[in-house]
PDB file of N, CA and C in Angstrom:
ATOM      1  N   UNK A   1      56.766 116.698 119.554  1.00  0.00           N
ATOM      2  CA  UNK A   1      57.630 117.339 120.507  1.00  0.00           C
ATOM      3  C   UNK A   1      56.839 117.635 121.772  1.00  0.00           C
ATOM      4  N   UNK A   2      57.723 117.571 122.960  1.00  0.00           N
ATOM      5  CA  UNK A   2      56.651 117.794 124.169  1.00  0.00           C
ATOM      6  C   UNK A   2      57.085 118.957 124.644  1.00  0.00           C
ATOM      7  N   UNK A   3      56.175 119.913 125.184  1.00  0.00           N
ATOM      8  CA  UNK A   3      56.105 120.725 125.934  1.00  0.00           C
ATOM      9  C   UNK A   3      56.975 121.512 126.941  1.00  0.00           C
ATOM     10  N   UNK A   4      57.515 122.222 127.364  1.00  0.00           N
ATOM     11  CA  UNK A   4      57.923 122.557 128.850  1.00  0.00           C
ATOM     12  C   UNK A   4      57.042 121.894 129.927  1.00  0.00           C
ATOM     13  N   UNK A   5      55.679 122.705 129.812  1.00  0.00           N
ATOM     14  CA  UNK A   5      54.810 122.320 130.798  1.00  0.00           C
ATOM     15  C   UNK A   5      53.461 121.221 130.696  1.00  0.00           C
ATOM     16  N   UNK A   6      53.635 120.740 129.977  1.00  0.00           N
ATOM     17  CA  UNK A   6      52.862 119.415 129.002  1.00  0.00           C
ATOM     18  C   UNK A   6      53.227 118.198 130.358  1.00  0.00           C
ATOM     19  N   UNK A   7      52.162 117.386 130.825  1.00  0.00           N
ATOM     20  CA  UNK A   7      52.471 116.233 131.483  1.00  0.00           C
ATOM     21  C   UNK A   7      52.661 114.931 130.613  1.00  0.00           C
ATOM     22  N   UNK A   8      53.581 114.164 131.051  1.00  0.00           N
ATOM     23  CA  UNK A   8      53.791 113.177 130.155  1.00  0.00           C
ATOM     24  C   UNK A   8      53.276 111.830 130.979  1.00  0.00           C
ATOM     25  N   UNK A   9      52.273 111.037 129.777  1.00  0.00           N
ATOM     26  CA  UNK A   9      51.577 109.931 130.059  1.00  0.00           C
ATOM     27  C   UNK A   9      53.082 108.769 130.268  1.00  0.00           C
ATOM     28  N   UNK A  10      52.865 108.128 131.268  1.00  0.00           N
ATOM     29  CA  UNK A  10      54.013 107.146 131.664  1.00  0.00           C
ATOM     30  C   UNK A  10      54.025 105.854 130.833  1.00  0.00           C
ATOM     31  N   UNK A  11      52.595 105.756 130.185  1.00  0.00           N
ATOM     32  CA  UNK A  11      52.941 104.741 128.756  1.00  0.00           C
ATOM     33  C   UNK A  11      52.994 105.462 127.377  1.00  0.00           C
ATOM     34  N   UNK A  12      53.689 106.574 127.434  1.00  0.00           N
ATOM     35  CA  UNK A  12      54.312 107.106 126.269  1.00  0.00           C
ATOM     36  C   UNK A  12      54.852 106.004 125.459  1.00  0.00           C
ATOM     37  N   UNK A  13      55.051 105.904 124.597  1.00  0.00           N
ATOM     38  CA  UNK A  13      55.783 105.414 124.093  1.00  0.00           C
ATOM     39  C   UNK A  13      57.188 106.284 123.399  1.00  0.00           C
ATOM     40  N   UNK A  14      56.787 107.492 123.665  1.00  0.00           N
ATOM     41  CA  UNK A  14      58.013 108.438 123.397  1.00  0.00           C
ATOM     42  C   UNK A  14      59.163 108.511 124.096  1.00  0.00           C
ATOM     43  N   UNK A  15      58.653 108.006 125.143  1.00  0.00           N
ATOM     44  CA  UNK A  15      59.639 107.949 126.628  1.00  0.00           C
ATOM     45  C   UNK A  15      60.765 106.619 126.259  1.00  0.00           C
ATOM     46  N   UNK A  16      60.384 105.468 125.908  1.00  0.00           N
ATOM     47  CA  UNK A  16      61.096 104.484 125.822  1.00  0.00           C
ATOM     48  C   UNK A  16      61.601 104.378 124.020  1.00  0.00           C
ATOM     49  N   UNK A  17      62.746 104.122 123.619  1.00  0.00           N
ATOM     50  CA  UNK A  17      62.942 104.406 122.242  1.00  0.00           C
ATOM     51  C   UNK A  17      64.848 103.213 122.289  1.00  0.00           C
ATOM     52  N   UNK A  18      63.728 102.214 121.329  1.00  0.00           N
ATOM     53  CA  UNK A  18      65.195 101.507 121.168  1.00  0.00           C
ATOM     54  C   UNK A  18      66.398 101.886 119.998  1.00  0.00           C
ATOM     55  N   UNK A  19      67.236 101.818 121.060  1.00  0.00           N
ATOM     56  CA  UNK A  19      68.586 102.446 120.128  1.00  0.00           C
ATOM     57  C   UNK A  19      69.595 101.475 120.247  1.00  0.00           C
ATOM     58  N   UNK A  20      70.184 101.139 118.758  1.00  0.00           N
ATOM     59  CA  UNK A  20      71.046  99.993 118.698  1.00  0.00           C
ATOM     60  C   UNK A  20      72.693 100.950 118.633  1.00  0.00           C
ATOM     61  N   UNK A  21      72.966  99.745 119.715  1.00  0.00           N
ATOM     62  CA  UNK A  21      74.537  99.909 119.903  1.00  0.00           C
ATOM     63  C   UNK A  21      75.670 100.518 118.634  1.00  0.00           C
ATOM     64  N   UNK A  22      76.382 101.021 119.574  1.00  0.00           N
ATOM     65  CA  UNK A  22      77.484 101.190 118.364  1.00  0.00           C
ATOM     66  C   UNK A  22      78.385 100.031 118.191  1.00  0.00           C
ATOM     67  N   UNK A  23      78.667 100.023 117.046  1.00  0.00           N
ATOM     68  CA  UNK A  23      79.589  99.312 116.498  1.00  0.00           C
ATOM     69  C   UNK A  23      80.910  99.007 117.093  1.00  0.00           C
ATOM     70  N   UNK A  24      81.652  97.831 117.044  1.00  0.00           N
ATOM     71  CA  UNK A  24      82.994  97.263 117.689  1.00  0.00           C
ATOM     72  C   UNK A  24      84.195  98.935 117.660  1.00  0.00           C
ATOM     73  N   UNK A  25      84.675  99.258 116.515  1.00  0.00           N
ATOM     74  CA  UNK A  25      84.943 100.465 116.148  1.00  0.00           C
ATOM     75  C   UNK A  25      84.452 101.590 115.642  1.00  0.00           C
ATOM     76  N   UNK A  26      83.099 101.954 116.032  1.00  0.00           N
ATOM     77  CA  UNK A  26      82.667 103.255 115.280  1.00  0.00           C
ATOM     78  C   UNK A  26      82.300 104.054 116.360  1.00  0.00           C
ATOM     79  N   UNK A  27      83.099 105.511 116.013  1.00  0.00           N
ATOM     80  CA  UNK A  27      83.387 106.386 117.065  1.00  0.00           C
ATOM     81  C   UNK A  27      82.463 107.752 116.754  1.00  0.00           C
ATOM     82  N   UNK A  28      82.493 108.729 117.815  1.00  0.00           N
ATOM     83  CA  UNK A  28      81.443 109.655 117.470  1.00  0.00           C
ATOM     84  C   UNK A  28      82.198 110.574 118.089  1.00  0.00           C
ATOM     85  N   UNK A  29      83.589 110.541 118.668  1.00  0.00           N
ATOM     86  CA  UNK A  29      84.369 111.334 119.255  1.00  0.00           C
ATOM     87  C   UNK A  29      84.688 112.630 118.253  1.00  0.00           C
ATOM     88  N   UNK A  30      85.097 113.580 118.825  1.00  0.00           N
ATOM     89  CA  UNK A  30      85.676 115.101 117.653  1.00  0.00           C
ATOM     90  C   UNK A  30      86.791 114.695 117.242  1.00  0.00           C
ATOM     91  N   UNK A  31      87.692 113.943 117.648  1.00  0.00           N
ATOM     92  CA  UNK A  31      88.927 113.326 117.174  1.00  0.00           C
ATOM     93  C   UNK A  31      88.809 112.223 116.373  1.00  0.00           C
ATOM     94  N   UNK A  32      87.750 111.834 115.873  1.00  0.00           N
ATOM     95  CA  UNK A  32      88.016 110.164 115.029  1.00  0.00           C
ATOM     96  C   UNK A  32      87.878 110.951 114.000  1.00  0.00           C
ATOM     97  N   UNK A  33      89.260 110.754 112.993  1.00  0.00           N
ATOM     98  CA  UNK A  33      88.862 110.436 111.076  1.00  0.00           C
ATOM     99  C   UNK A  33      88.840 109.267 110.806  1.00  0.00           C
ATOM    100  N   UNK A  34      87.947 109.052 109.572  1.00  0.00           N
ATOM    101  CA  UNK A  34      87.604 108.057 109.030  1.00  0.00           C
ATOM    102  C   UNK A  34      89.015 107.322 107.739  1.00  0.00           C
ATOM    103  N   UNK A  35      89.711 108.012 107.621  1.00  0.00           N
ATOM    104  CA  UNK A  35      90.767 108.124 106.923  1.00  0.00           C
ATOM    105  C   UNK A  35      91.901 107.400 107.654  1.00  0.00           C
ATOM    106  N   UNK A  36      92.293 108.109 108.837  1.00  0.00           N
ATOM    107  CA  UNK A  36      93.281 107.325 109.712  1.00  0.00           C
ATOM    108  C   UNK A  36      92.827 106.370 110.059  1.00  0.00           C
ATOM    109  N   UNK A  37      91.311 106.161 110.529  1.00  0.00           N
ATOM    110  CA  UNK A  37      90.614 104.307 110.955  1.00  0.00           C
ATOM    111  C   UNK A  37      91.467 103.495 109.659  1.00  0.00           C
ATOM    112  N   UNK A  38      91.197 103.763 108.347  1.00  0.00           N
ATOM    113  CA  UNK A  38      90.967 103.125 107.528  1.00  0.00           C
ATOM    114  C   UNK A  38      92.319 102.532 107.331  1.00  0.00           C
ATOM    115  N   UNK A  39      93.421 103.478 107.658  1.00  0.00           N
ATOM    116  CA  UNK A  39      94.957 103.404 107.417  1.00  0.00           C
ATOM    117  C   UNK A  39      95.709 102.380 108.657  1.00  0.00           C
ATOM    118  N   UNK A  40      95.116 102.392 109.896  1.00  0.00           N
ATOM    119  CA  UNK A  40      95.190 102.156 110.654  1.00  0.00           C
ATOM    120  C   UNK A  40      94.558 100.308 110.609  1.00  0.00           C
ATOM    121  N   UNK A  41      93.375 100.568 110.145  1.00  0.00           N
ATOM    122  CA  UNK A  41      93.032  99.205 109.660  1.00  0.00           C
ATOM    123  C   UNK A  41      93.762  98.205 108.566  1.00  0.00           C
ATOM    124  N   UNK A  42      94.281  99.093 107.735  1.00  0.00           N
ATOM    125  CA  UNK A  42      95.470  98.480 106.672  1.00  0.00           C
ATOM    126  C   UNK A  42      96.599  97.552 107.339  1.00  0.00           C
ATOM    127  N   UNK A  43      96.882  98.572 108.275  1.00  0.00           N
ATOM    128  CA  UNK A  43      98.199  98.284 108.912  1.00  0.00           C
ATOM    129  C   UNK A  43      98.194  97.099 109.547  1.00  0.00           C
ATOM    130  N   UNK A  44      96.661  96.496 110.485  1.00  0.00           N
ATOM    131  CA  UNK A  44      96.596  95.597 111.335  1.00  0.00           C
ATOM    132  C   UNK A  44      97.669  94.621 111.381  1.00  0.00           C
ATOM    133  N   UNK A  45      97.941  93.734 111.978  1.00  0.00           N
ATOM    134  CA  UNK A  45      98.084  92.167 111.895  1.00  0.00           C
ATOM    135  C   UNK A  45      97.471  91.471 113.070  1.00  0.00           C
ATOM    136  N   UNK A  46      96.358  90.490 112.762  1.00  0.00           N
ATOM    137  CA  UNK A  46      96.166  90.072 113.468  1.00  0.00           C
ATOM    138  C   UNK A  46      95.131  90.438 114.054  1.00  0.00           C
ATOM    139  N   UNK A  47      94.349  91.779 114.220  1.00  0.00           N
ATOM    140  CA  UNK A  47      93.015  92.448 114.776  1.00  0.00           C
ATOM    141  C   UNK A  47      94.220  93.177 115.585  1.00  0.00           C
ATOM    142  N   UNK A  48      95.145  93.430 115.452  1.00  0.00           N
ATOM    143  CA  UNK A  48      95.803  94.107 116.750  1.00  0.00           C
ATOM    144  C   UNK A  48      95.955  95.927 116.316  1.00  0.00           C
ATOM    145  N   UNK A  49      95.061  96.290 116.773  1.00  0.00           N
ATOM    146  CA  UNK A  49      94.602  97.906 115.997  1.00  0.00           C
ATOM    147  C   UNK A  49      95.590  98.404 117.206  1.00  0.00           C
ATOM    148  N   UNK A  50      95.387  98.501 118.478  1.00  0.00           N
ATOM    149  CA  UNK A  50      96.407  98.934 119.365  1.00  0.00           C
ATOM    150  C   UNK A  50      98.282  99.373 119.061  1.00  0.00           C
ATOM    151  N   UNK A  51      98.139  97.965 118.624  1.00  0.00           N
ATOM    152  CA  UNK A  51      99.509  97.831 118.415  1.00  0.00           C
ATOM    153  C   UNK A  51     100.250  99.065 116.939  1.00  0.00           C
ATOM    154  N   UNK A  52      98.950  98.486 115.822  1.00  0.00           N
ATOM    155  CA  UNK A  52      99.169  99.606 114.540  1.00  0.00           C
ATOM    156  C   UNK A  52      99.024 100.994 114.970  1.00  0.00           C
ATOM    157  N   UNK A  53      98.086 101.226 115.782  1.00  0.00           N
ATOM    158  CA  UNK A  53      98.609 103.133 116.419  1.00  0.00           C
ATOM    159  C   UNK A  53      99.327 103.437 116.754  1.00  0.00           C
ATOM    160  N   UNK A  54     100.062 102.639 118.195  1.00  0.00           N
ATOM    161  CA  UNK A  54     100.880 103.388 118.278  1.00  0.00           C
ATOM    162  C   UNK A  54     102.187 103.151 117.401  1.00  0.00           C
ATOM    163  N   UNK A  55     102.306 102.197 116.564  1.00  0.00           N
ATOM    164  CA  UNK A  55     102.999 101.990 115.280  1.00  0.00           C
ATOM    165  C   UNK A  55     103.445 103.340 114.588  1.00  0.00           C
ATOM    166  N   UNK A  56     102.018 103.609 114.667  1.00  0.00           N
ATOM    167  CA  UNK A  56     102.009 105.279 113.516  1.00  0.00           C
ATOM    168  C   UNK A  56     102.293 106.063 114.131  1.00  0.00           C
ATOM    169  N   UNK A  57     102.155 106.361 115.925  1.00  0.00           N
ATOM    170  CA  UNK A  57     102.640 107.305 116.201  1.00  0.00           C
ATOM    171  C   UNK A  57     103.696 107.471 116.684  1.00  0.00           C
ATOM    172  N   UNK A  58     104.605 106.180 117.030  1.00  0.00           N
ATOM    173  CA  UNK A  58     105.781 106.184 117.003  1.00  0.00           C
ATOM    174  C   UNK A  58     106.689 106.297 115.574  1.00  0.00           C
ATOM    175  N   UNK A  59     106.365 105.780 114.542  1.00  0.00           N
ATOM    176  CA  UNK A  59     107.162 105.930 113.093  1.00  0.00           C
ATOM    177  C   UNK A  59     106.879 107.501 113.054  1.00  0.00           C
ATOM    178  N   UNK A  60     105.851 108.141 113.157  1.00  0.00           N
ATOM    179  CA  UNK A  60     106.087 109.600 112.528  1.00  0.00           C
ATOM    180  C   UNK A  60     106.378 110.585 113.809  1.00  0.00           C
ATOM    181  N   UNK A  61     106.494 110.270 114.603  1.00  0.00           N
ATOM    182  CA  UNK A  61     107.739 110.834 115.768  1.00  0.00           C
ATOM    183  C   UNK A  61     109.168 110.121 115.842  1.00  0.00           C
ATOM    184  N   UNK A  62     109.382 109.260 115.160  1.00  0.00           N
ATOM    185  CA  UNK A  62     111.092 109.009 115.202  1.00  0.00           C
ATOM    186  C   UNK A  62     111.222 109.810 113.382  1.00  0.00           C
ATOM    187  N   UNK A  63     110.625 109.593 112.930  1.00  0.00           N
ATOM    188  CA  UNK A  63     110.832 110.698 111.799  1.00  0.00           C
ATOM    189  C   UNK A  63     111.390 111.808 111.521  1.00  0.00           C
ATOM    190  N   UNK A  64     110.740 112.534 112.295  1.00  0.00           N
ATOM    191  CA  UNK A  64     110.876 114.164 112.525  1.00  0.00           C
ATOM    192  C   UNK A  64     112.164 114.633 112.714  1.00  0.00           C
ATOM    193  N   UNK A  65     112.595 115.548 111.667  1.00  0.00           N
ATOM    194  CA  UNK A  65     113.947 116.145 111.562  1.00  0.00           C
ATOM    195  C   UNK A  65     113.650 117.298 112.608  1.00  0.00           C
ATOM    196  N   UNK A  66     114.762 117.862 112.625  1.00  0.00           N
ATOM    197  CA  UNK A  66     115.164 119.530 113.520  1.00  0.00           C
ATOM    198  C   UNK A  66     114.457 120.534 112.249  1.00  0.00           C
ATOM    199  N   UNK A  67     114.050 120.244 111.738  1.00  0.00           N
ATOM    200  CA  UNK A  67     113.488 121.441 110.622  1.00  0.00           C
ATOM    201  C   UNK A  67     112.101 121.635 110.925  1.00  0.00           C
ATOM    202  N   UNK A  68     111.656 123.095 111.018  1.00  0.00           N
ATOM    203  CA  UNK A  68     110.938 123.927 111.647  1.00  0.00           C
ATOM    204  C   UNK A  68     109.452 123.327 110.256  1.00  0.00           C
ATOM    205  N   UNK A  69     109.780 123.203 109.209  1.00  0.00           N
ATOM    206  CA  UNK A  69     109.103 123.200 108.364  1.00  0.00           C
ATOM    207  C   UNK A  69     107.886 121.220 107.876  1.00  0.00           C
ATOM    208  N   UNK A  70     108.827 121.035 109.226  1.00  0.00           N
ATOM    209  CA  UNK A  70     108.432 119.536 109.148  1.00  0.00           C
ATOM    210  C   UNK A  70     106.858 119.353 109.802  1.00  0.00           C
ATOM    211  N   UNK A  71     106.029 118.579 109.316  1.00  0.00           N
ATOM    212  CA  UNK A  71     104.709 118.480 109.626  1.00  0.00           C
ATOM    213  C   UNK A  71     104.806 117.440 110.729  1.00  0.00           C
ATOM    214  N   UNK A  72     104.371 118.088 112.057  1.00  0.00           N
ATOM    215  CA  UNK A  72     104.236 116.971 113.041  1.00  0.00           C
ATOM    216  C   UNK A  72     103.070 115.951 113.158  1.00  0.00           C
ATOM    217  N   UNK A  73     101.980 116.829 113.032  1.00  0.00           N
ATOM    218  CA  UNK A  73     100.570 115.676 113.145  1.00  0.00           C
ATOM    219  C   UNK A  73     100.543 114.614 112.431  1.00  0.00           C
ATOM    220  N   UNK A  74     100.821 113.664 112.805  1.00  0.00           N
ATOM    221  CA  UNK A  74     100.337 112.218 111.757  1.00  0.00           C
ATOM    222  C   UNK A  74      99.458 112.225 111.190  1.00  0.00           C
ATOM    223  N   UNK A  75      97.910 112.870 111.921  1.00  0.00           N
ATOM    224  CA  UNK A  75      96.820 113.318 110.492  1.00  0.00           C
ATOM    225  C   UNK A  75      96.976 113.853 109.587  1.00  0.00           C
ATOM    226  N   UNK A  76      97.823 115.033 109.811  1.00  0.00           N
ATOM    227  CA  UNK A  76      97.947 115.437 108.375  1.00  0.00           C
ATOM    228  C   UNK A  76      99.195 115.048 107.888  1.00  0.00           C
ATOM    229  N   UNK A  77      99.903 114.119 108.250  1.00  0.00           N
ATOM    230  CA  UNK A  77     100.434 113.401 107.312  1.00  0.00           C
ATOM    231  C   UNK A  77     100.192 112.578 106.758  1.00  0.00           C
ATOM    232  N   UNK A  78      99.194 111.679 107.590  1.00  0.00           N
ATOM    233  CA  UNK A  78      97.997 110.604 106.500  1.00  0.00           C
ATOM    234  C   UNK A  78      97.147 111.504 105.740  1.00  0.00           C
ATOM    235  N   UNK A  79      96.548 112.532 105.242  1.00  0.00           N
ATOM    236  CA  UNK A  79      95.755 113.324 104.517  1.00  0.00           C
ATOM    237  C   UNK A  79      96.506 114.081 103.506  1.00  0.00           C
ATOM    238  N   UNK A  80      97.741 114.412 104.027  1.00  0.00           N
ATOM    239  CA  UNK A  80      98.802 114.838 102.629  1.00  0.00           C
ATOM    240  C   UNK A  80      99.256 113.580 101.966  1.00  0.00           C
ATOM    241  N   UNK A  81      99.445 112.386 102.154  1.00  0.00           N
ATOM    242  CA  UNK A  81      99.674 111.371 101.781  1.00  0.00           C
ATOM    243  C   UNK A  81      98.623 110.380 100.815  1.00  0.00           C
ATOM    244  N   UNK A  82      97.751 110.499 101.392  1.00  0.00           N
ATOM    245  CA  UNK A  82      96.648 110.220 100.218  1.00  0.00           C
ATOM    246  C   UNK A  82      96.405 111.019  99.491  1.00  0.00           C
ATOM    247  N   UNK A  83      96.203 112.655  99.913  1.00  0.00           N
ATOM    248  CA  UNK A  83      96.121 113.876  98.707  1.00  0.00           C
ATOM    249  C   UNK A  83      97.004 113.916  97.711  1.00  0.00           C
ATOM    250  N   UNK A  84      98.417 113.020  97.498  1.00  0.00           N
ATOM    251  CA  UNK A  84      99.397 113.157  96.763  1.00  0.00           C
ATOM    252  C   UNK A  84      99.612 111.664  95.947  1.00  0.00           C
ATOM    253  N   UNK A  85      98.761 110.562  96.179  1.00  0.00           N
ATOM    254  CA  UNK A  85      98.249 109.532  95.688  1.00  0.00           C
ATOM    255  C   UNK A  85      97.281 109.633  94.815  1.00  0.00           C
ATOM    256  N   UNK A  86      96.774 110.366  95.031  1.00  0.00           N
ATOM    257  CA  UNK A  86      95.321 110.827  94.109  1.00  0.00           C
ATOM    258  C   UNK A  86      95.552 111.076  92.669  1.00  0.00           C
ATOM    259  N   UNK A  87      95.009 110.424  91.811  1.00  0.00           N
ATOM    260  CA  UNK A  87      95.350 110.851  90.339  1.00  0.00           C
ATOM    261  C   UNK A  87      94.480 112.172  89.792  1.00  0.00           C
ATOM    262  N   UNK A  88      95.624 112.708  89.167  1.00  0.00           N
ATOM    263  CA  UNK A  88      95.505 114.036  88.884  1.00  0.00           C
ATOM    264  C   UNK A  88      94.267 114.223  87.396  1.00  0.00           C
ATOM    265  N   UNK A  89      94.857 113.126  86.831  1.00  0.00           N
ATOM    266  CA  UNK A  89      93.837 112.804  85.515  1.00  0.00           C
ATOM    267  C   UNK A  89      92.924 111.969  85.680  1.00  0.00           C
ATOM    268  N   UNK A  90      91.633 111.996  85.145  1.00  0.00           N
ATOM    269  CA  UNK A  90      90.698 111.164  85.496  1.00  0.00           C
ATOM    270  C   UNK A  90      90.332 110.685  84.054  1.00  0.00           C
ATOM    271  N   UNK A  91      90.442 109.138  83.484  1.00  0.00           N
ATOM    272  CA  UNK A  91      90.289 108.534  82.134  1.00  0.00           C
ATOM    273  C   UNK A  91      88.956 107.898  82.294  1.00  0.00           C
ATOM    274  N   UNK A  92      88.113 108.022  81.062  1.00  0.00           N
ATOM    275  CA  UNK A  92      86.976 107.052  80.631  1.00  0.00           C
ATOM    276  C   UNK A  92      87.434 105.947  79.353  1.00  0.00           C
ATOM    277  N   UNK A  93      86.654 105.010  79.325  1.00  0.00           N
ATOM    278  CA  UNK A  93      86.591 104.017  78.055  1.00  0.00           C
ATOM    279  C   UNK A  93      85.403 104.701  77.437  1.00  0.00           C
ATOM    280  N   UNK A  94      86.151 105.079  76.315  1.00  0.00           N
ATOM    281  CA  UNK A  94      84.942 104.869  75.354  1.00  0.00           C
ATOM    282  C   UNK A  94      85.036 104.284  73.953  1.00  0.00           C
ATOM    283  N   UNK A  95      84.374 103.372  73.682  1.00  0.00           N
ATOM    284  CA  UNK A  95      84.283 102.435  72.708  1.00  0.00           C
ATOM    285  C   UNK A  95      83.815 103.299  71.151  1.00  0.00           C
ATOM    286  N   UNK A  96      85.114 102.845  70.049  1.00  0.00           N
ATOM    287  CA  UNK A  96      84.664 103.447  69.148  1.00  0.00           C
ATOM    288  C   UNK A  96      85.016 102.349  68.033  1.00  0.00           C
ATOM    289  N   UNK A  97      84.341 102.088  67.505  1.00  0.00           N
ATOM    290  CA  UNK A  97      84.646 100.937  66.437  1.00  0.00           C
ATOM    291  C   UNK A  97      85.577  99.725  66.549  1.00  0.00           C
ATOM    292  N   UNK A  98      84.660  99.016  67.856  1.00  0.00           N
ATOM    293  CA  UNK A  98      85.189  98.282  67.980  1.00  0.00           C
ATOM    294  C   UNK A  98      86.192  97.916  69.367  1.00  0.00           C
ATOM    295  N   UNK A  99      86.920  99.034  69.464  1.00  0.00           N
ATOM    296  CA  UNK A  99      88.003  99.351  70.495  1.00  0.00           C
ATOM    297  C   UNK A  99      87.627 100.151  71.518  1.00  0.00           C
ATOM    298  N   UNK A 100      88.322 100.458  72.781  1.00  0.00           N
ATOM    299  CA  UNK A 100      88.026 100.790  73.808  1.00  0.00           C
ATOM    300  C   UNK A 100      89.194 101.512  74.084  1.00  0.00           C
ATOM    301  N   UNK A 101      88.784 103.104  73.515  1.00  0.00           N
ATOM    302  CA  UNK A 101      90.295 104.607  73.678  1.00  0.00           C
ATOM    303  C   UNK A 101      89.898 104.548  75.343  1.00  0.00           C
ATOM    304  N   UNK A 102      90.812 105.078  76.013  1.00  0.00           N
ATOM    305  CA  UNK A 102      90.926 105.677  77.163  1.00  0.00           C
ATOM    306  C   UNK A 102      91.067 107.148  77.078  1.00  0.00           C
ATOM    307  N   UNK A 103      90.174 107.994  77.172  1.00  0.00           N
ATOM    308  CA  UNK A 103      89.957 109.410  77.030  1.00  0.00           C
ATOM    309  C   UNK A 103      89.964 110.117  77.936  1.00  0.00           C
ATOM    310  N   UNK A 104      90.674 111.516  78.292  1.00  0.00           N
ATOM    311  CA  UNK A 104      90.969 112.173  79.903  1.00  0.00           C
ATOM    312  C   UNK A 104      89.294 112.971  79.884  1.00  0.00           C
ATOM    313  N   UNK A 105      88.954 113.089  80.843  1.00  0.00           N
ATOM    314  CA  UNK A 105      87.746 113.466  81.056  1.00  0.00           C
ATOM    315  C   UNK A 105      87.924 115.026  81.163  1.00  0.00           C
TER     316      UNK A 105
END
């Protein structure tokens, strides 16, 4: 670490530091989930990611009833939507003479 008042040699090598690019889609914004990328990527046709957003954000704004109780954010309607996909039971194989029970964990 350098100094406040520390002079720095101009062939530092601390000074120059290669950093590789980001990725075609990988974001570092406070707004990117990795969840909606992923849903959003489902949706594609074609590489056309543009087109699948505003897809989603037009389908879950023509959606929306007059009821106060209705969830507007499309995030959390993609995050209640997979939270309710999720299996509630989780099964193992385990092999017992022969056969292979499926047992709830």
């Amino acid at each position: 670490m350098i100094k406040y008042h520390e002079s720095i040699d101009p062939e530092d090598p601390r000074l120059v530091k290669a950093v590789a690019p980001a990725q075609k889609w990988e974001h570092t914004g406070s707004n990117f989930d990795e969840l909606v990328s992923r849903i959003v990527g489902m949706m594609t046709i074609r590489g056309e990611r543009e087109v699948a957003r505003n897809m989603r954000k037009n389908k879950s704004i023509a959606n929306i009833s007059e009821s106060n109780a209705t969830v507007i954010n499309p995030t959390t309607v993609i995050h209640e939507a997979v939270k309710n996909c999720t299996p509630l039971l989780l099964l193992q194989s385990v092999p017992r003479g022969g056969i292979l029970y499926k047992v709830i964990i």
